[in-house]
C-alpha atoms as a PDB file:
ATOM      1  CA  UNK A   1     -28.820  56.421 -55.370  1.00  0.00           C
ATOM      2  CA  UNK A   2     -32.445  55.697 -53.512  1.00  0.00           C
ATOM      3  CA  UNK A   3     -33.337  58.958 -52.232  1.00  0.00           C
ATOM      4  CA  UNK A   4     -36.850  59.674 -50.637  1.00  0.00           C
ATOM      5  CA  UNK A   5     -37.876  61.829 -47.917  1.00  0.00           C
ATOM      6  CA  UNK A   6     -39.891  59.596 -45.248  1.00  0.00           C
ATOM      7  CA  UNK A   7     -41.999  60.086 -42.312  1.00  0.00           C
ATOM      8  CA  UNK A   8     -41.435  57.422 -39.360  1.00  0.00           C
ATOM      9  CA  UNK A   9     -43.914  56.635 -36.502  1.00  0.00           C
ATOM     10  CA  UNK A  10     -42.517  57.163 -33.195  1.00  0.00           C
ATOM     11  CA  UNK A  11     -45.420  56.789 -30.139  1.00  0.00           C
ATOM     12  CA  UNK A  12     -47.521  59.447 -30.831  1.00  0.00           C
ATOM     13  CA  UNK A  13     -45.331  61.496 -32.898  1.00  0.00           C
ATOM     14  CA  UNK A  14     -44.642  61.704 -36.673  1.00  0.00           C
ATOM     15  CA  UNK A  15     -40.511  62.126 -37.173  1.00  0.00           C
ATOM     16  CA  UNK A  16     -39.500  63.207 -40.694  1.00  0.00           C
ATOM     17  CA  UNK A  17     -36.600  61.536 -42.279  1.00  0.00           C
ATOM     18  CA  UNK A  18     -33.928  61.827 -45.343  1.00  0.00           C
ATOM     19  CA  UNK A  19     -32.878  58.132 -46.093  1.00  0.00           C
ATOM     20  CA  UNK A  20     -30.579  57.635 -49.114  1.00  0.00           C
ATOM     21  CA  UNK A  21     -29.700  54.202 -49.772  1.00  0.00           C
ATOM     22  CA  UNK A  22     -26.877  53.708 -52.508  1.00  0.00           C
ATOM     23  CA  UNK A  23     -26.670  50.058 -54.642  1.00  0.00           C
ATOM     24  CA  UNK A  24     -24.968  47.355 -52.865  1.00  0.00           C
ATOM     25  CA  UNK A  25     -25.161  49.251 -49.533  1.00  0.00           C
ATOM     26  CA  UNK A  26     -22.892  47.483 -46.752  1.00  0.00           C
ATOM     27  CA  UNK A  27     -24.952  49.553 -44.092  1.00  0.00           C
ATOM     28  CA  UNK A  28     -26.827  52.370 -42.991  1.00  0.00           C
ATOM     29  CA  UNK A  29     -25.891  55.221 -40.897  1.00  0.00           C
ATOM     30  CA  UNK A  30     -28.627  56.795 -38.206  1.00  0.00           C
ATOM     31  CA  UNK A  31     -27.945  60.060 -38.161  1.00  0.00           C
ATOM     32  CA  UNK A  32     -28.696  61.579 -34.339  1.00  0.00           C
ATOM     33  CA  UNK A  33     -28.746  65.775 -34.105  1.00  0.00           C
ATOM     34  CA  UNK A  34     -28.387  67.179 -30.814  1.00  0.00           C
ATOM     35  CA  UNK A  35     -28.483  70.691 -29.121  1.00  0.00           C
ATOM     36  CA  UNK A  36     -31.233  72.381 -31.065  1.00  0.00           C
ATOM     37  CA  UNK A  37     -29.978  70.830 -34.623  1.00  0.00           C
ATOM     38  CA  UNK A  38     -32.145  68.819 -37.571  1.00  0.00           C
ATOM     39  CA  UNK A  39     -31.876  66.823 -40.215  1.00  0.00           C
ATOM     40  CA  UNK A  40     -30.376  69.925 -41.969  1.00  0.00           C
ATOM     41  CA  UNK A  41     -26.910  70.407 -40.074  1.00  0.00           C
ATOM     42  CA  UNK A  42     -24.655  71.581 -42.735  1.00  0.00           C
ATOM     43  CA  UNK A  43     -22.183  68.873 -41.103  1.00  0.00           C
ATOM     44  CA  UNK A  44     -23.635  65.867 -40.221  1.00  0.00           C
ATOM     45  CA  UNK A  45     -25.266  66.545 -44.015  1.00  0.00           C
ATOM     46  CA  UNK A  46     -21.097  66.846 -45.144  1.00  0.00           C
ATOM     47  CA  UNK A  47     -19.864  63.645 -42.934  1.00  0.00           C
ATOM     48  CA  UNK A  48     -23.002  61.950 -44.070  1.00  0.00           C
ATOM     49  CA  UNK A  49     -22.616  62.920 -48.078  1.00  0.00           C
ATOM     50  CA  UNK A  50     -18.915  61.233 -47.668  1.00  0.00           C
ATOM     51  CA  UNK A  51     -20.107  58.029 -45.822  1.00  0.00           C
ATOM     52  CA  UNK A  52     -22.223  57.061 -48.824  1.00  0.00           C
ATOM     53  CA  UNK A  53     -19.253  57.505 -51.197  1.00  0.00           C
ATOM     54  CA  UNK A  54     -17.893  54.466 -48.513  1.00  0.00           C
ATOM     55  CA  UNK A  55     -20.986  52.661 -49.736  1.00  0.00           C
ATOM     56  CA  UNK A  56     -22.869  53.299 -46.872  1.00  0.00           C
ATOM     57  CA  UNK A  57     -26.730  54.406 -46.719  1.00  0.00           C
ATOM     58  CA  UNK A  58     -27.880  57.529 -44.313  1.00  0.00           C
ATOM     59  CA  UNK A  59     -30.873  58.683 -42.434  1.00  0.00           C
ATOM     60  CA  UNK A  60     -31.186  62.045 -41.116  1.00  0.00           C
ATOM     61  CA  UNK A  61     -34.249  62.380 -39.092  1.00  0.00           C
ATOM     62  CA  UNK A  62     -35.681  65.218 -36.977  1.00  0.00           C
ATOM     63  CA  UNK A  63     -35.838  63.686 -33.447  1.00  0.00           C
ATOM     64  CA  UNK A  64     -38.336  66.524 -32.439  1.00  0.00           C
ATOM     65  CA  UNK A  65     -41.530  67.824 -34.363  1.00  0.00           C
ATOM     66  CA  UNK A  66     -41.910  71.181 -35.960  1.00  0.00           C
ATOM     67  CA  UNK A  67     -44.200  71.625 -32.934  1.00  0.00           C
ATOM     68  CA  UNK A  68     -41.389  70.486 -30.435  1.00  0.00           C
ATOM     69  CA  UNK A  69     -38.525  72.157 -32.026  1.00  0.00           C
ATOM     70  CA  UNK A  70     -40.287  75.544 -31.782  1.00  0.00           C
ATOM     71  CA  UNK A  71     -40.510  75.016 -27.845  1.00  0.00           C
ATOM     72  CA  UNK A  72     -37.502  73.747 -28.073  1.00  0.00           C
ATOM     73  CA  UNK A  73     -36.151  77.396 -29.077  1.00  0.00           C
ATOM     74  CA  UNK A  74     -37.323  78.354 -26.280  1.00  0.00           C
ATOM     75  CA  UNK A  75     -36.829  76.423 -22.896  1.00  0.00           C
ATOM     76  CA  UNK A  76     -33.843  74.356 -24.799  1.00  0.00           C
ATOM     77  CA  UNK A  77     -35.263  71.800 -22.545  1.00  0.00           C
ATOM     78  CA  UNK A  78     -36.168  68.845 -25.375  1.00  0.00           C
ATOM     79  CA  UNK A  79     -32.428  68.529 -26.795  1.00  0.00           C
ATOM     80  CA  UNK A  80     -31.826  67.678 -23.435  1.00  0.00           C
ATOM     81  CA  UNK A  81     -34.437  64.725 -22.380  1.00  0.00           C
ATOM     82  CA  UNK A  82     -31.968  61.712 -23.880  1.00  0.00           C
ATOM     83  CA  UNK A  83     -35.098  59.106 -22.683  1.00  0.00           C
ATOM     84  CA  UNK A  84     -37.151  60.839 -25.082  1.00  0.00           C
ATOM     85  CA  UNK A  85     -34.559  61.071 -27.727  1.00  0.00           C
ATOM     86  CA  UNK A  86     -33.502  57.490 -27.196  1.00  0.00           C
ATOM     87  CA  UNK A  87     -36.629  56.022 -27.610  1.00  0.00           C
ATOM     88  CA  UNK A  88     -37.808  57.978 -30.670  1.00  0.00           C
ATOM     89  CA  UNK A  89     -34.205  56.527 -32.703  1.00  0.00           C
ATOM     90  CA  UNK A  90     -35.623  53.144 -31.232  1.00  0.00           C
ATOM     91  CA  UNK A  91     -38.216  53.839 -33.175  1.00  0.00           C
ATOM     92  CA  UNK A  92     -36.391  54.679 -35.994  1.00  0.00           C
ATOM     93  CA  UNK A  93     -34.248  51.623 -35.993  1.00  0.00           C
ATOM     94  CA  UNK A  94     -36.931  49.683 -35.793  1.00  0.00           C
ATOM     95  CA  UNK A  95     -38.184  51.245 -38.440  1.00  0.00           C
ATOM     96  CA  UNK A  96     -35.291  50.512 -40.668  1.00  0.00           C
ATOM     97  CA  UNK A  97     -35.841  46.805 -39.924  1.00  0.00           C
ATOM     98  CA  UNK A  98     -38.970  47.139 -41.353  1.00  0.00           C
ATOM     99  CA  UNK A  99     -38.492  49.035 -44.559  1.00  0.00           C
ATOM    100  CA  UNK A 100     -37.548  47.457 -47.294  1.00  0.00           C
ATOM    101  CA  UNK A 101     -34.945  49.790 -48.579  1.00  0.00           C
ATOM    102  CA  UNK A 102     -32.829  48.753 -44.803  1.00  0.00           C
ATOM    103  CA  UNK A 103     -33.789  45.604 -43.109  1.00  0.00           C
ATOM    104  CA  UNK A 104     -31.329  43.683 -44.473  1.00  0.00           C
ATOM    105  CA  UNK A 105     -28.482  46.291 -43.410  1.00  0.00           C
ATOM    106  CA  UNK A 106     -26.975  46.536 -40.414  1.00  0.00           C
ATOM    107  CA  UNK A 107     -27.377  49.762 -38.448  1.00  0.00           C
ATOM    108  CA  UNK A 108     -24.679  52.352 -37.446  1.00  0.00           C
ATOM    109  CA  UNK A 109     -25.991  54.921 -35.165  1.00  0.00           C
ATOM    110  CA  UNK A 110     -23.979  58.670 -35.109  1.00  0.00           C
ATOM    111  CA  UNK A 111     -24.692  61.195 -32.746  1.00  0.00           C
ATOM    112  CA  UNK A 112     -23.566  64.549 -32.458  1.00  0.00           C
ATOM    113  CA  UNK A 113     -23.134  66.668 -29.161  1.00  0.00           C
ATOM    114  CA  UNK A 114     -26.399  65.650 -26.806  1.00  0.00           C
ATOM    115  CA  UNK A 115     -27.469  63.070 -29.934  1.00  0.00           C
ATOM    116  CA  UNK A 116     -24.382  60.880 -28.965  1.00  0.00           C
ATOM    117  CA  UNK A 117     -25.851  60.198 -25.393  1.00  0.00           C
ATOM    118  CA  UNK A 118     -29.236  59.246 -27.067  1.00  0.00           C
ATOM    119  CA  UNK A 119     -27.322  57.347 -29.538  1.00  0.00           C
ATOM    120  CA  UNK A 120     -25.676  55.214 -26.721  1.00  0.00           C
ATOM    121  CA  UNK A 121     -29.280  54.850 -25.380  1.00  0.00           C
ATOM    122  CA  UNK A 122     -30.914  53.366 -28.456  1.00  0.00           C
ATOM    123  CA  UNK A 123     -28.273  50.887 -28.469  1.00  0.00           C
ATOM    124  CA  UNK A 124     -28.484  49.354 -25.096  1.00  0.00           C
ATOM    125  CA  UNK A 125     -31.621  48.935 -26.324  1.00  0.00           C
ATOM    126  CA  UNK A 126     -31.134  47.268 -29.334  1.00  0.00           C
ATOM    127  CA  UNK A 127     -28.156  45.447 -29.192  1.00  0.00           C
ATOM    128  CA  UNK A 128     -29.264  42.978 -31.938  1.00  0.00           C
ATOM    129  CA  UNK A 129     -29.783  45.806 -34.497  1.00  0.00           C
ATOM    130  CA  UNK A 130     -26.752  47.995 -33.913  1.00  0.00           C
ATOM    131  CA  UNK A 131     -23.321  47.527 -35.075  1.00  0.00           C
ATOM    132  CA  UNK A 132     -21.546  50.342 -34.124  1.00  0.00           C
ATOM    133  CA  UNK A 133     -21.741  53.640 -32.812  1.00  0.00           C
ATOM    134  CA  UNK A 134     -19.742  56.670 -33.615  1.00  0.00           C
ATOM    135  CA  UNK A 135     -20.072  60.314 -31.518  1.00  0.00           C
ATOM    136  CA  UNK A 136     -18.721  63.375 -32.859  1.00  0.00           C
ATOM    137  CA  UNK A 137     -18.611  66.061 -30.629  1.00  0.00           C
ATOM    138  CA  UNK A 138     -20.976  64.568 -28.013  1.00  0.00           C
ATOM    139  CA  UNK A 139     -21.921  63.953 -25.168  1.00  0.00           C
ATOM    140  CA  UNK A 140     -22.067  60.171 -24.384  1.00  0.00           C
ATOM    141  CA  UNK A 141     -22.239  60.738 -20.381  1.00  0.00           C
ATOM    142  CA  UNK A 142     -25.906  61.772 -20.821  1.00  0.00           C
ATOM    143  CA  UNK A 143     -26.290  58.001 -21.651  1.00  0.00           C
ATOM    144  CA  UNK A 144     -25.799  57.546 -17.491  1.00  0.00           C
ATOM    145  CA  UNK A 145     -25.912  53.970 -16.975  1.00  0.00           C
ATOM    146  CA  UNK A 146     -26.662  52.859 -20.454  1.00  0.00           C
ATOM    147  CA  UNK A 147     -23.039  53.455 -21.434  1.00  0.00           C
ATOM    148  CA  UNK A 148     -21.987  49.756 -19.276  1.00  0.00           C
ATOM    149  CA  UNK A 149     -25.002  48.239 -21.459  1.00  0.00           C
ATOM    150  CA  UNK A 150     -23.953  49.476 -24.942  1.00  0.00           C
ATOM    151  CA  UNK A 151     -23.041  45.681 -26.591  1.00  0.00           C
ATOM    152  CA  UNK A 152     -21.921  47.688 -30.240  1.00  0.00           C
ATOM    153  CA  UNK A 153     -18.393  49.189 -30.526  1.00  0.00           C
ATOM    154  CA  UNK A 154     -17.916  52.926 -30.005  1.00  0.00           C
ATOM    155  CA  UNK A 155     -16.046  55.272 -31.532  1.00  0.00           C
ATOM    156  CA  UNK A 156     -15.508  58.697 -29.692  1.00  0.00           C
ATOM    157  CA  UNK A 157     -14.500  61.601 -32.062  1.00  0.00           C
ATOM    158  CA  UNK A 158     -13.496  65.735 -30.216  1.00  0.00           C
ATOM    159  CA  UNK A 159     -11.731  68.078 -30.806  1.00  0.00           C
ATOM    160  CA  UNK A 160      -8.232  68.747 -29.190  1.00  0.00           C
ATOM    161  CA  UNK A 161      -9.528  72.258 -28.474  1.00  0.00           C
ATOM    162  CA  UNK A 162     -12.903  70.922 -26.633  1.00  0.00           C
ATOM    163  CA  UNK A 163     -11.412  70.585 -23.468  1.00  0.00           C
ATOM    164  CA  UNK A 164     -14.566  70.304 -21.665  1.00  0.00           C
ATOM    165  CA  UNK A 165     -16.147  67.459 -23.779  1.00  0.00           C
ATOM    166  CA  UNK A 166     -12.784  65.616 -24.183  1.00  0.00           C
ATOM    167  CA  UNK A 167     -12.571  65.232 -20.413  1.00  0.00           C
ATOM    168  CA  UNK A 168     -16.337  64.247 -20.592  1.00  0.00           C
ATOM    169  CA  UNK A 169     -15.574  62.019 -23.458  1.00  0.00           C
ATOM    170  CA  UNK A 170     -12.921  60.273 -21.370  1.00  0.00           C
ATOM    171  CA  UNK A 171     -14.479  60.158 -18.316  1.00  0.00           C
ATOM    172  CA  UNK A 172     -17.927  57.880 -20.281  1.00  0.00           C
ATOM    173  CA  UNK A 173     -14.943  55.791 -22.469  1.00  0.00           C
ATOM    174  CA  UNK A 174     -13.683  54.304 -19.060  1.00  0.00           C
ATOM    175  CA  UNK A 175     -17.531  53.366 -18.262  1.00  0.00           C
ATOM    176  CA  UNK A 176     -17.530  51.080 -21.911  1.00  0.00           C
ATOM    177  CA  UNK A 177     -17.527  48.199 -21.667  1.00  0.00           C
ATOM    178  CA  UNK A 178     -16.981  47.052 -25.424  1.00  0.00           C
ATOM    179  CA  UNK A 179     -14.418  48.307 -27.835  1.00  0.00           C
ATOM    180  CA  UNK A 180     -13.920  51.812 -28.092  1.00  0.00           C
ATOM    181  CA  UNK A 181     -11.519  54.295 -29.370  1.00  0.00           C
ATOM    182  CA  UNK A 182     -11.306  57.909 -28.466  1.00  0.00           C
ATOM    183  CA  UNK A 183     -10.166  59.955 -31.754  1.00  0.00           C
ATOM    184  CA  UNK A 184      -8.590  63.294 -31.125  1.00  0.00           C
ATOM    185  CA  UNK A 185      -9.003  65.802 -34.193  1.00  0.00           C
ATOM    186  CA  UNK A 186      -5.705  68.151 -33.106  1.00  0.00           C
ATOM    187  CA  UNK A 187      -6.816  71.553 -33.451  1.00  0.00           C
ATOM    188  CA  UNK A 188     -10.360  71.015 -33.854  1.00  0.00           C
ATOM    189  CA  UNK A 189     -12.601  73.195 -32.126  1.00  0.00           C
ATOM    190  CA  UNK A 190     -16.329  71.526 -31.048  1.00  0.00           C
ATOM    191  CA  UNK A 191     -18.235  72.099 -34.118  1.00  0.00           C
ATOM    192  CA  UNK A 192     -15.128  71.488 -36.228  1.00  0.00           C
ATOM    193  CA  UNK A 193     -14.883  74.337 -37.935  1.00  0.00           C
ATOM    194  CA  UNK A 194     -11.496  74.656 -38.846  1.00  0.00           C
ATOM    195  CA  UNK A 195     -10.245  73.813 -42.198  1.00  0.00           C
ATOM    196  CA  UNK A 196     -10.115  70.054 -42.591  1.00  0.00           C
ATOM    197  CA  UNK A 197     -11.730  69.321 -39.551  1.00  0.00           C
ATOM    198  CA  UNK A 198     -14.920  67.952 -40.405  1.00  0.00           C
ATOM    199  CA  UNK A 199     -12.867  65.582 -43.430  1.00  0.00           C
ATOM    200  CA  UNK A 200     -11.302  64.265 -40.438  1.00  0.00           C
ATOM    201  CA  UNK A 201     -14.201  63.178 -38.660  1.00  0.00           C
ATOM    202  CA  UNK A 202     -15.935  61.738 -42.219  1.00  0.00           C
ATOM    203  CA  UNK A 203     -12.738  59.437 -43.022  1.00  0.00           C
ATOM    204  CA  UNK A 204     -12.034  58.248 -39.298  1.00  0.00           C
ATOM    205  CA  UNK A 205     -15.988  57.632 -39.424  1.00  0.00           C
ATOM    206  CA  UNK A 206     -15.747  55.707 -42.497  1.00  0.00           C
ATOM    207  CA  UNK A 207     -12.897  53.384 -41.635  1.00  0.00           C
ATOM    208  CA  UNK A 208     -14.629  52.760 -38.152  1.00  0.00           C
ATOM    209  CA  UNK A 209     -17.151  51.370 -40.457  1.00  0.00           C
ATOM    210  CA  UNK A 210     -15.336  49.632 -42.373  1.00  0.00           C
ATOM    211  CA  UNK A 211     -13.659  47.879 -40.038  1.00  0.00           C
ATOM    212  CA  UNK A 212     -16.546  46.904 -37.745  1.00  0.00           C
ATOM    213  CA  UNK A 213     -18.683  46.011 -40.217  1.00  0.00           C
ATOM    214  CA  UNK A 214     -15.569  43.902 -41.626  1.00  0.00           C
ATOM    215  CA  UNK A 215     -15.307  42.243 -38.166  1.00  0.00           C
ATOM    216  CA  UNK A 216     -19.092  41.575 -38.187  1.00  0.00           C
ATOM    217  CA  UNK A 217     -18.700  39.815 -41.521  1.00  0.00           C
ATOM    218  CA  UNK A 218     -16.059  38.256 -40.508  1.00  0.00           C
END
């Protein structure tokens, strides 16, 4: 595998990246962290390490700088400005259209908790670029009203136990207005920390792939 840690322009900030591209990729996956994560959660890194056994590339980027983040710790106000986050993983798809590692692969974006609803942004904005979406834990109301623009398919994943972002989850699904499917981990708390959990969300991520990217093809 093509492994290289990269640095992506994004308006007047410098986002750093970990893009691993392996042979014959069908796709890459856009990795969105949300609620005070990086590039380094333990589990998007896990969900992400079993999508490119699927054949699929990754990116995880840091959607704040070093500078930002440490604010960040403080106010927890940046994880929470989706028109910031969505337009800096604009940036980064665009970017992927322009390296030459990506630009001929089509681009799944998959945010987690307050990533989701920046996810959902970014593609209402670039509905040419993205072919699917997937949300794991998230929160894909923060979108607001770029949830009835979102033109790529969307697939929901929470845990039976987050009652609060399942209702949440439900309440953006009936705002879609392209194919969707809510997936229910039973058990699952919202970080999906119970054994098994976290497989879950990596194989019902990887056949979502699959079979969008199928579709596409097809």
């Amino acid at each position: 595998m093509n492994s290289q840690t990269v640095t992506l322009p994004a308006g007047d900030a410098a986002l750093t990246g970990d893009l691993t591209v392996p042979p014959a990729a069908r796709a890459v996956v856009l990795f969105a962290h949300g609620s005070g994560s990086s590039r380094h959660s333990p589990r998007n890194r896990e969900v992400a390490a079993g999508l490119r056994t699927a054949g699929l590339g990754t990116l995880l980027i840091d959607l704040l700088t070093e500078e930002e983040e440490r604010l960040d710790v403080v106010t927890a106000e940046l994880r929470f400005d989706i028109p910031l986050l969505g337009r800096r993983l604009v940036a980064a798809v665009d970017w992927l259209a322009e390296s030459p590692a990506t630009r001929r692969l089509p681009v799944v974006l998959f945010g987690a908790s307050t990533g989701a609803g920046a996810a959902l942004v970014a593609a209402a904005e670039r509905p040419g670029r993205v072919s699917a979406v997937v949300s794991r834990g998230g929160r894909p109301d923060l979108a607001g009203d770029a949830l009835e623009a979102v033109r790529a398919p969307v697939l929901l994943i929470v845990g039976g136990r987050d009652q609060q972002v399942l209702r949440l989850n439900q309440e953006a699904a009936r705002r879609l207005r392209v194919p969707h499917t809510l997936h229910v981990v039973p058990g699952a708390t919202h970080l999906f920390e119970e054994p098994g959990a976290l497989g879950q969300v990596t194989e019902a991520a990887r056949q979502w792939c699959h079979e969008q990217l199928r579709t596409a093809a097809g």
